[in-house]
C-alpha atoms as a PDB file:
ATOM      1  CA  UNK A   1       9.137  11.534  -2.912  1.00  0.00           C
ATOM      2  CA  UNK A   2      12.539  11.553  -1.551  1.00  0.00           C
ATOM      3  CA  UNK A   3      14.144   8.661  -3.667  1.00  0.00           C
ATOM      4  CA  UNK A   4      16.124   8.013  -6.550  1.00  0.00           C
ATOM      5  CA  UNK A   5      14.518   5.629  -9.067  1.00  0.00           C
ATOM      6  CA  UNK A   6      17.476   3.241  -9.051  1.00  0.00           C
ATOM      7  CA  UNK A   7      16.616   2.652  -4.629  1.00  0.00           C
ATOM      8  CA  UNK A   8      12.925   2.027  -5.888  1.00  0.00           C
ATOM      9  CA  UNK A   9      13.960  -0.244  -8.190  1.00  0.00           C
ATOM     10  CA  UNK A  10      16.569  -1.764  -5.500  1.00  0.00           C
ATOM     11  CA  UNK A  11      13.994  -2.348  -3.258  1.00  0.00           C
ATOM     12  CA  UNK A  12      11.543  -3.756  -5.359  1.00  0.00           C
ATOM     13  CA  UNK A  13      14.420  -6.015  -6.636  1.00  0.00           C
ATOM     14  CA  UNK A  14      15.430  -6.782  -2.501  1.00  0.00           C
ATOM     15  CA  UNK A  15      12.085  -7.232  -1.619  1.00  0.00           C
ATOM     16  CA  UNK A  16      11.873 -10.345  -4.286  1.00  0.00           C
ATOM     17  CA  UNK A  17      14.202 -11.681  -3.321  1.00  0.00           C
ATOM     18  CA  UNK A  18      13.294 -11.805   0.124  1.00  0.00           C
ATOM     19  CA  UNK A  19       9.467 -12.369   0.147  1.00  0.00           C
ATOM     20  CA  UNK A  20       9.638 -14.982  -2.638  1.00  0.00           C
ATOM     21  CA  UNK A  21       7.463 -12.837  -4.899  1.00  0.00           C
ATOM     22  CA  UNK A  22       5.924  -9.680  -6.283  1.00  0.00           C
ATOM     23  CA  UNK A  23       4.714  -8.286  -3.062  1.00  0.00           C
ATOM     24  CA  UNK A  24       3.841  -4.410  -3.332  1.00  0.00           C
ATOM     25  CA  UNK A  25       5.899  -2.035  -1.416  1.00  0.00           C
ATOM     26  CA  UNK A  26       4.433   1.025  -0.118  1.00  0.00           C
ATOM     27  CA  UNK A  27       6.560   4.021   1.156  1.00  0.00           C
ATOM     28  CA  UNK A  28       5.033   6.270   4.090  1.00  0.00           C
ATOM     29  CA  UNK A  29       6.480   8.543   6.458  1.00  0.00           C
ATOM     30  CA  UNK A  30       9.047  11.150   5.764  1.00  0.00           C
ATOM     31  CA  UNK A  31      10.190  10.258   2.960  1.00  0.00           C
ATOM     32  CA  UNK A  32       7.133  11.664   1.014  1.00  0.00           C
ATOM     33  CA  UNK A  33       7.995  15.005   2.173  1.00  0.00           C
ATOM     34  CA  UNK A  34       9.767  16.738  -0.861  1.00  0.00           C
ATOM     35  CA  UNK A  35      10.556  19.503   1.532  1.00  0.00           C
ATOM     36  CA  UNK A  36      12.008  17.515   4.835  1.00  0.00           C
ATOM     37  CA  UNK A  37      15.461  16.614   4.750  1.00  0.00           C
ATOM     38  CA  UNK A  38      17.280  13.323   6.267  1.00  0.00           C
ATOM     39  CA  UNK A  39      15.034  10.625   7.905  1.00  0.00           C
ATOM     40  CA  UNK A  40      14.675   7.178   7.336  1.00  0.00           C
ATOM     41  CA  UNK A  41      12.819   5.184   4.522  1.00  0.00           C
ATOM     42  CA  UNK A  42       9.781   3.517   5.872  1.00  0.00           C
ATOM     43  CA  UNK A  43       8.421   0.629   4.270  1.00  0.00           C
ATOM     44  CA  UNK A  44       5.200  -1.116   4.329  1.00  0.00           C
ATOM     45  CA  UNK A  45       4.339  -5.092   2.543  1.00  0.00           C
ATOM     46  CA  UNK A  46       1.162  -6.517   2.770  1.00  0.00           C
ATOM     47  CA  UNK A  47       0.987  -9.804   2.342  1.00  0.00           C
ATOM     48  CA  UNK A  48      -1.224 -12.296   1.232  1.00  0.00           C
ATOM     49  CA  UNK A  49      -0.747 -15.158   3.652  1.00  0.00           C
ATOM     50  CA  UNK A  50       1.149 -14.871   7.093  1.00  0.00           C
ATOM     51  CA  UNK A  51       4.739 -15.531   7.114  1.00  0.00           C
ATOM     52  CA  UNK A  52       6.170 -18.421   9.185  1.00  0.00           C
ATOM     53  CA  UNK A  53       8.341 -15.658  10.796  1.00  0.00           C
ATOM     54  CA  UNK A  54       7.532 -11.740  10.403  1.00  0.00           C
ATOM     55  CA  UNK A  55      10.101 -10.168  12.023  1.00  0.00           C
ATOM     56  CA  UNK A  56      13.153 -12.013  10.588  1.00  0.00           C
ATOM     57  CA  UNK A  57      11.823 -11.355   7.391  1.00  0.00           C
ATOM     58  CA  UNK A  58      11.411  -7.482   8.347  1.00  0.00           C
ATOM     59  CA  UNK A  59      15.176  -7.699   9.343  1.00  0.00           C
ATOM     60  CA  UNK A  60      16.369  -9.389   6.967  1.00  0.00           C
ATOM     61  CA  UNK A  61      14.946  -7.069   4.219  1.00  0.00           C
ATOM     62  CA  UNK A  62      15.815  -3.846   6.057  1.00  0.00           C
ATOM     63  CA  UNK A  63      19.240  -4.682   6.795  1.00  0.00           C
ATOM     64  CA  UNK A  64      19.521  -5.645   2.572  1.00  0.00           C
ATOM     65  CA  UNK A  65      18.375  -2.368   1.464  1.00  0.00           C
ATOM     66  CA  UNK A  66      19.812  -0.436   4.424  1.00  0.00           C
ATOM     67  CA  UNK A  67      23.203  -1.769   3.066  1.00  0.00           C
ATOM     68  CA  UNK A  68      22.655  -0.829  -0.125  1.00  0.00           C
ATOM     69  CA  UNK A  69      21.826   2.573   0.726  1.00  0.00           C
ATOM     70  CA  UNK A  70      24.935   2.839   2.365  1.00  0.00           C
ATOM     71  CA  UNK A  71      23.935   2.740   6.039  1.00  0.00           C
ATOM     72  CA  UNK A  72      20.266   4.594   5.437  1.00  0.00           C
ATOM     73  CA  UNK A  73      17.846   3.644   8.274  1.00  0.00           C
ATOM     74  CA  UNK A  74      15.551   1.272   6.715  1.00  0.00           C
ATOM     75  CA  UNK A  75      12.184   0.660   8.619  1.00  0.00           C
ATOM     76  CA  UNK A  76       9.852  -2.474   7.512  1.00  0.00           C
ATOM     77  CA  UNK A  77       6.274  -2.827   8.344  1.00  0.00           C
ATOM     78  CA  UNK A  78       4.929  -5.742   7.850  1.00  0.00           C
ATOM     79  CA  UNK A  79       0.815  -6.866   7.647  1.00  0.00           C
ATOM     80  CA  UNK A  80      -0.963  -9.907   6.801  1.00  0.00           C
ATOM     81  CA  UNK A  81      -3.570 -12.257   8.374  1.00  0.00           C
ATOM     82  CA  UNK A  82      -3.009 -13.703  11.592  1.00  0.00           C
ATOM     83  CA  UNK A  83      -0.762 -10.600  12.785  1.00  0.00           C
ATOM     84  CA  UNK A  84      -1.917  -7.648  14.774  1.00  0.00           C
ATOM     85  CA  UNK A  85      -3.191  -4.442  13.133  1.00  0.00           C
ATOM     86  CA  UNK A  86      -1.798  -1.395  14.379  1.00  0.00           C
ATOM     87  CA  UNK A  87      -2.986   2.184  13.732  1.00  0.00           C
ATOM     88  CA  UNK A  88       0.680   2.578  12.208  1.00  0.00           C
ATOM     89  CA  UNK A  89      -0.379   0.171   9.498  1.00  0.00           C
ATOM     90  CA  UNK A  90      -3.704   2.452   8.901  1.00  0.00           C
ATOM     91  CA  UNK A  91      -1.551   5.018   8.282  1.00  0.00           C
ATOM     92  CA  UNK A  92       0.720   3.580   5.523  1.00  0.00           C
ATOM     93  CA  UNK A  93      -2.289   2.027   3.967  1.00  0.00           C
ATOM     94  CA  UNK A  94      -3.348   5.217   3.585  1.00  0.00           C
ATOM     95  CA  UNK A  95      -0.681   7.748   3.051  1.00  0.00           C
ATOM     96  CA  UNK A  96       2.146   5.469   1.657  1.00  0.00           C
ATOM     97  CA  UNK A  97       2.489   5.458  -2.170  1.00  0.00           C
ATOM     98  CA  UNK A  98       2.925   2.217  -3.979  1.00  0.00           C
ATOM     99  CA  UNK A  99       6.594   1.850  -5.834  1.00  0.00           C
END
C-alpha cells in the first residue's frame, strides 16, 4: 500500500468529520500496487443509510484530503441504500483494503 500512516490516519480523521461518524474507508485501485508509481488515491465509504446528498459529500471529502495531500487526486466512491450499484463498487468491495 502506497501511503504513509499519517494520510491514513488523515483520512480517517477527514472522513469524520465529514460523514458525521466512524464510517470505514476502503482504499482500491492503484494505490495497492507497491510496485506502480504516481496515481491517484481511490476511496470507497459504505454507508449505512443514504445521504441527503452523495455527491457533495464525495466532493467535499475529496477536495479535504486532496488538500492535505498537497494537490493528490483524491477519488470518492460512495455506496449505500437507495443509490445505484455499479460494478466499480464490486470491485472496491472486493479488492480495497480497509484503513
Amino acid at each position: 500500500m502506497r501511503l504513509q500512516p499519517e494520510d491514513i490516519l488523515m483520512i480517517r480523521q477527514m472522513t469524520r468529520e465529514v460523514m458525521g461518524s466512524d464510517v470505514p474507508v476502503r482504499l482500491f485501485g492503484s494505490r495497492l500496487n507497491d510496485e506502480a508509481r504516481g496515481g491517484d488515491v481511490d476511496l470507497f465509504l459504505e454507508l449505512s443509510s443514504p445521504p441527503d446528498n452523495p455527491a457533495w459529500l464525495a466532493a467535499t471529502l475529496a477536495g479535504k484530503i486532496s488538500r492535505r495531500m498537497h494537490g493528490r487526486k483524491v477519488d470518492v466512491l460512495i455506496a449505500a441504500p437507495g443509490l445505484n450499484n455499479l460494478p466499480i463498487h464490486d470491485i472496491a468491495r472486493q479488492e480495497g483494503v480497509i484503513l
